[in-house]
Protein backbone atom coordinates (compact mmCIF):
# COMPACT_ATOMS: atom_id res chain seq x y z
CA UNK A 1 -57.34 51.00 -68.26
CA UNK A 2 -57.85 49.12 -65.16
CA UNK A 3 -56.77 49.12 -61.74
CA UNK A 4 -54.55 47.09 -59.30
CA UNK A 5 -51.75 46.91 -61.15
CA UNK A 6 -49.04 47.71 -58.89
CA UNK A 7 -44.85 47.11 -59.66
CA UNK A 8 -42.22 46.45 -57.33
CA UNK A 9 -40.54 49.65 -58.47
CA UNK A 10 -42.94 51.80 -57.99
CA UNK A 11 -42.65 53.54 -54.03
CA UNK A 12 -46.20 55.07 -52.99
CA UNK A 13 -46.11 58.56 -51.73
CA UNK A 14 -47.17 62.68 -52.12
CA UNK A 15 -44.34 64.28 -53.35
CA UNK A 16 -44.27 66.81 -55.70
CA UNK A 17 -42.91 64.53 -58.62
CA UNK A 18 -45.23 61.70 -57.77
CA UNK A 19 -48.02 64.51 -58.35
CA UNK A 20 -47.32 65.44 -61.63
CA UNK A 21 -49.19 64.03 -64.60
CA UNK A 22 -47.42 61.01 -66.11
CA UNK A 23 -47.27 62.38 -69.58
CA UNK A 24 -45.33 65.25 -68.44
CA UNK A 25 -42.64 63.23 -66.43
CA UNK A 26 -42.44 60.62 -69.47
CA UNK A 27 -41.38 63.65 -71.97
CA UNK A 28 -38.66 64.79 -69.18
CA UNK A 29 -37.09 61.38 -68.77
CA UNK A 30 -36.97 60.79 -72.62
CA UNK A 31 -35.62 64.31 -72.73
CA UNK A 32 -32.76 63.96 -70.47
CA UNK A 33 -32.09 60.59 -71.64
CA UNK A 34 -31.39 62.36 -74.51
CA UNK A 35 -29.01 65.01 -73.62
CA UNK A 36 -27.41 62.97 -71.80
CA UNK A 37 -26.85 60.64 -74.64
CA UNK A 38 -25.96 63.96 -76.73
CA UNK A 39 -23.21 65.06 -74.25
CA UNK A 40 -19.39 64.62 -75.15
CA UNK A 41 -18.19 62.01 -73.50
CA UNK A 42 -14.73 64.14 -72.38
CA UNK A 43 -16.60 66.28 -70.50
CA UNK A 44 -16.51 64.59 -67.92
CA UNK A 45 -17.42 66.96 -65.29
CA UNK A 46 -21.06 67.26 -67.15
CA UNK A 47 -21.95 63.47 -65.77
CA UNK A 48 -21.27 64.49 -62.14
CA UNK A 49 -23.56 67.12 -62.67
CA UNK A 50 -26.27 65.22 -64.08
CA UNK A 51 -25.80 63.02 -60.99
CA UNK A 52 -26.16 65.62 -58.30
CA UNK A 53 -29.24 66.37 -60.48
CA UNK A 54 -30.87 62.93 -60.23
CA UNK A 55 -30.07 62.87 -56.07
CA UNK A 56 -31.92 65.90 -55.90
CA UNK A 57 -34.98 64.89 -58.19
CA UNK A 58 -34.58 61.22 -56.01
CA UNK A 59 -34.88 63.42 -52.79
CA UNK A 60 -37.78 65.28 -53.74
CA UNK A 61 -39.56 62.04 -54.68
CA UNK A 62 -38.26 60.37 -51.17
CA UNK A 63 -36.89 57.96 -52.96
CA UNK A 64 -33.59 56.83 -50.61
CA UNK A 65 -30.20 55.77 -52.28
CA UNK A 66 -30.33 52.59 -51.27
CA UNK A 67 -33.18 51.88 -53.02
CA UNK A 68 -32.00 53.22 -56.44
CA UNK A 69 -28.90 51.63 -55.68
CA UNK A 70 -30.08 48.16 -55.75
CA UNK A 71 -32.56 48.91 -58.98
CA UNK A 72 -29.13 49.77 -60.80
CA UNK A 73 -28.13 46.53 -60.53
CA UNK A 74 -29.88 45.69 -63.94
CA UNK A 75 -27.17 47.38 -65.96
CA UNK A 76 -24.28 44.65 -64.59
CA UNK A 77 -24.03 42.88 -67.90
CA UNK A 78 -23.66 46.30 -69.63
CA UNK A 79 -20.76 46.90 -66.94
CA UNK A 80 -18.88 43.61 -67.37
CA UNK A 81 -19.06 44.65 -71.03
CA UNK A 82 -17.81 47.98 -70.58
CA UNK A 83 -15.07 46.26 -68.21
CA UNK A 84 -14.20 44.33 -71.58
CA UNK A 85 -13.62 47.21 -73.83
CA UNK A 86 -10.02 48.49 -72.93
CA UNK A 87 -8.71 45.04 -73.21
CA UNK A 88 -10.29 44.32 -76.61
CA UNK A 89 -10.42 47.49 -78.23
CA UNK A 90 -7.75 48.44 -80.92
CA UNK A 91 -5.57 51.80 -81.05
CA UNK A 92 -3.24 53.28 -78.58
CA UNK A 93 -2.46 51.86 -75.74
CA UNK A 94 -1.32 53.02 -72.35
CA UNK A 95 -0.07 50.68 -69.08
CA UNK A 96 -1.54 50.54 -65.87
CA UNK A 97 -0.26 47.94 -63.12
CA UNK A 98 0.77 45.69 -65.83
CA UNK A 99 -2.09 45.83 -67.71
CA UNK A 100 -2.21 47.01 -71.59
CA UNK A 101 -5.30 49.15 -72.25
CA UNK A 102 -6.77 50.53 -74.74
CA UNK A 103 -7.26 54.39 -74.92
CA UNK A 104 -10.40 54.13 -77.55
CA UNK A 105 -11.55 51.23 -75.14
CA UNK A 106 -11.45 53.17 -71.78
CA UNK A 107 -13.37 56.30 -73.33
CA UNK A 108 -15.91 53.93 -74.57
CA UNK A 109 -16.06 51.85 -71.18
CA UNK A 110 -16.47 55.57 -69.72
CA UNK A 111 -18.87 56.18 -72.35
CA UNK A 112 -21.20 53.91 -71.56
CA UNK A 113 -21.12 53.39 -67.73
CA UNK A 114 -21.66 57.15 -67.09
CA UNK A 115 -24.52 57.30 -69.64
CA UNK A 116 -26.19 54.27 -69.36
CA UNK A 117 -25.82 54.67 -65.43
CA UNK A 118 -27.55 57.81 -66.20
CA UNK A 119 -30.18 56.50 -68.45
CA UNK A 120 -31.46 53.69 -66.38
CA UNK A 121 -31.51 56.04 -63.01
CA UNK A 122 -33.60 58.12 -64.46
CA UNK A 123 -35.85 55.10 -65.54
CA UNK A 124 -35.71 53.88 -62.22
CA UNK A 125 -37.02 57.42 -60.76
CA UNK A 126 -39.44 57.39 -63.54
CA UNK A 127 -40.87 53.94 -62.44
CA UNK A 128 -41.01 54.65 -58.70
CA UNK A 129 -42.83 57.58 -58.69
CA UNK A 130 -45.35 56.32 -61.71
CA UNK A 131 -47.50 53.12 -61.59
CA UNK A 132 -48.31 51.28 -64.67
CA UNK A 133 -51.82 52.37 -64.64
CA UNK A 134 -50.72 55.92 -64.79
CA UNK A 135 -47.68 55.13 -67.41
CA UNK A 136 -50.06 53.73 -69.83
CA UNK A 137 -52.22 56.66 -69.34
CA UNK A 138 -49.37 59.02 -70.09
CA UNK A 139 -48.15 57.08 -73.14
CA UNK A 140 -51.91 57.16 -74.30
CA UNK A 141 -51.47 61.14 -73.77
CA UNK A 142 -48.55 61.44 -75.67
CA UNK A 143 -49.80 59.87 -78.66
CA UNK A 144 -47.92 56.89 -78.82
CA UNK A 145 -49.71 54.37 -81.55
CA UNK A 146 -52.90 52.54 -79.47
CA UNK A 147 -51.70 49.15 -80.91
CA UNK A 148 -48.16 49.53 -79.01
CA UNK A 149 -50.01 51.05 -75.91
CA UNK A 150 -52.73 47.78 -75.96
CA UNK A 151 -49.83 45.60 -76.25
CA UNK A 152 -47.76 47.09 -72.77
CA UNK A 153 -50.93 47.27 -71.23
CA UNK A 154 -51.51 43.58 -71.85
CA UNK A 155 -47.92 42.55 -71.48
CA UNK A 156 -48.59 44.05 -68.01
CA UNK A 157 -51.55 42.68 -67.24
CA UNK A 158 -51.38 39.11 -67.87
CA UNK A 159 -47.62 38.65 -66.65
CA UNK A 160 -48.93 38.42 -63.18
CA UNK A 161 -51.01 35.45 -64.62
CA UNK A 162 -47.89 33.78 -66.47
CA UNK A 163 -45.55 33.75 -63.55
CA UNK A 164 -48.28 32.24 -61.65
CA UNK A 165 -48.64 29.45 -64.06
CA UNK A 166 -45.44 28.90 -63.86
CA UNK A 167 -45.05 28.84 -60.57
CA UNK A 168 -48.26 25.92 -60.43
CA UNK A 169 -46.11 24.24 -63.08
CA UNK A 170 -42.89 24.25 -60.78
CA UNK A 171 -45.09 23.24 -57.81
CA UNK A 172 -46.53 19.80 -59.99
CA UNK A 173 -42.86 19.01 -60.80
CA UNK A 174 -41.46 19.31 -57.20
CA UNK A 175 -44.52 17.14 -55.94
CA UNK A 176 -43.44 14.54 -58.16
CA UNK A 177 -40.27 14.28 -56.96
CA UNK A 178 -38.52 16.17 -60.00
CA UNK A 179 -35.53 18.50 -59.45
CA UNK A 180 -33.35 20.11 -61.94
CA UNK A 181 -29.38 19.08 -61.27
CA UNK A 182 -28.01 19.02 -64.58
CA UNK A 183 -28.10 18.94 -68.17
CA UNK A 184 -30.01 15.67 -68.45
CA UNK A 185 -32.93 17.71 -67.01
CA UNK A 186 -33.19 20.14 -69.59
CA UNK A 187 -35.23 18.09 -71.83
CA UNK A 188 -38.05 18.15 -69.05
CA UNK A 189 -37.95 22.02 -68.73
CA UNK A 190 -38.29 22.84 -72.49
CA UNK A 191 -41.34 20.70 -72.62
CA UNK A 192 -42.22 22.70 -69.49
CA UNK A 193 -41.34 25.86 -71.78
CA UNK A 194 -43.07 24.54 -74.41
CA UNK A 195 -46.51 23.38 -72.12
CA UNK A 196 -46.35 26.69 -70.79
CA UNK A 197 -46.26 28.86 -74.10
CA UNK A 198 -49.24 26.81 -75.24
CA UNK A 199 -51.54 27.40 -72.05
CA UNK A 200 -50.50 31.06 -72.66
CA UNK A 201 -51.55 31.12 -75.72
CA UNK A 202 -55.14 29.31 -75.02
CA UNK A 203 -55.54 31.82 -72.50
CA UNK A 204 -55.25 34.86 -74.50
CA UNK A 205 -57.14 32.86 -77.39
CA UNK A 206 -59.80 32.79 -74.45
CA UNK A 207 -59.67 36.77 -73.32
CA UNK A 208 -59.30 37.67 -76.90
CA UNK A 209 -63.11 36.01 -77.29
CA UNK A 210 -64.25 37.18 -74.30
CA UNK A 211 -63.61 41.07 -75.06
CA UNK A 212 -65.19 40.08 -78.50
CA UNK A 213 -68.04 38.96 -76.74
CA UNK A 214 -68.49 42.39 -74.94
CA UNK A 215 -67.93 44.99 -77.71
CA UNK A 216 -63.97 45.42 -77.86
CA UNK A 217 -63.62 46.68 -81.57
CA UNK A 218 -59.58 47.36 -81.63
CA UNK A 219 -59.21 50.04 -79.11
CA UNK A 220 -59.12 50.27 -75.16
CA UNK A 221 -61.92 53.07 -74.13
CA UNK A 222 -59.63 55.87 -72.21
CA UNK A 223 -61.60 55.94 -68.11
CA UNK A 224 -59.45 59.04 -67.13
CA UNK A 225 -58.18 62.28 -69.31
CA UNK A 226 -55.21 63.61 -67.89
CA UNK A 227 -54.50 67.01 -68.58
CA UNK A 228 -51.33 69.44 -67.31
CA UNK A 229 -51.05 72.87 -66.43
CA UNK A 230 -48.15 74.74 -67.75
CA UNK A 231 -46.62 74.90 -64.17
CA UNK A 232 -46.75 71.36 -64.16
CA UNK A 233 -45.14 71.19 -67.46
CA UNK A 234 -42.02 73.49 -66.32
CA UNK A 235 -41.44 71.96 -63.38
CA UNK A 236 -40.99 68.66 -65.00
CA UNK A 237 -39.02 69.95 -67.90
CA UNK A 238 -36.42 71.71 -65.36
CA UNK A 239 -34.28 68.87 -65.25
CA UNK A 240 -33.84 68.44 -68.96
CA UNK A 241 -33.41 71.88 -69.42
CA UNK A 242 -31.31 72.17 -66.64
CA UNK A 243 -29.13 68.98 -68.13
CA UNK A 244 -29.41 71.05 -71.70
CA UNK A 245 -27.40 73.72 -70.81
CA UNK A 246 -25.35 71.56 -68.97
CA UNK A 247 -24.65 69.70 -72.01
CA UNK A 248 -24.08 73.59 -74.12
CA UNK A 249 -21.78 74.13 -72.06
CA UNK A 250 -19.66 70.46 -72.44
CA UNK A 251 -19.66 70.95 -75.68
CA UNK A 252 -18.50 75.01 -75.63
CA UNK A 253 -15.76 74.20 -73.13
């Protein structure tokens, strides 16, 4: 699959979760993404504990808070959504310092900040203790379609090479004296848009050929098998099971 590949979430290190194989710790994020998902909403108390159970998995990776902290910060339009929901939401209504809120609106709000907190911490755990080379590998593992795996793997590999064309596209502009102040000088950036979709799409005209040229028949050769011992498979799993009866127990009491 290649090599060299390294993202800015990713954090290098020898833990015990960066260790495991990436097929294993792809199943246990999609699982607890999923009970988390599956837990009632008014138990409350259930989120917190989920949460305590992320800190822990982030401090057995070494993976500090104020790291994961600033990686959360993706999910802001989600919040300013959820912020909208008591005020536009229909149903009862309660008062709070003046303000008429919905009931419906502030369990949804609730709803979706605690899960979707939940949901993209664990992503961002996934994706610091993983690197794409491995996640592709895992996915390939796990028997996800080869098309859809091809597809990441090239999204992955060639945006390195888009940004930098854009980035030599930005740098002609400046040099001639071209800087974008307003709305008359959007016409120049979707030709830019348009310039740059075009190159991009010569370019992969141009790769596509060349791995005709050497063999490529519709699938990616696999370099590395990745296999898992059952140890490694129940120490991953322990956080979704741990969140499962978490969730049994939100939905008994």
């Amino acid at each position: 699959m290649g090599a060299g590949h390294a993202h800015r979430l990713y954090r290098h290190g020898h833990s015990p979760v960066h260790t495991l194989p990436p097929h294993t710790k792809l199943a246990a994020t999609l699982a607890f993404v999923v009970v988390v998902v599956a837990t009632p909403r008014e138990a409350m108390w259930a989120f917190g504990v989920y949460a305590v159970l992320l800190a822990y998995v982030a401090y057995r990776a070494g993976v500090g808070a104020g790291f994961l902290l600033r990686r959360l910060l993706i999910e802001v339009p989600f919040v300013a959504f959820a912020v909208l929901m008591p005020f536009v939401a229909e149903g009862a209504r309660v008062h709070w310092l003046g303000l008429s809120l919905s009931v419906d609106g502030l369990w949804g709000a609730w709803n979706v900040l605690a899960k979707g907190t939940l949901g993209v911490a664990a992503s961002v755990l996934l994706a610091a203790t993983t690197d794409l080379r491995e996640l592709l590998l895992g996915l390939q593992r796990l028997k996800l379609p080869p098309l859809l795996v091809q597809i990441a793997s090239f999204m992955i590999r060639y945006g390195d090479v888009v940004t930098d064309e854009m980035r030599r596209m930005r740098i002609a502009r400046e040099s001639r004296g071209f800087e974008a102040r307003g709305v008359r000088h959007w016409g120049v950036l979707a030709k830019s848009a348009g310039a740059l979709f075009i190159r991009s799409y010569e370019r992969g005209e141009r790769v596509h050929l060349a791995m005709m040229s050497r063999g490529y028949s519709g699938t990616m050769p696999v370099i590395d098998e990745i296999t898992a011992s059952r140890a490694q498979w129940s120490y991953a799993l322990t956080l979704p099971a741990t969140a499962l009866v978490v969730c049994l127990l939100g939905w008994a009491l």
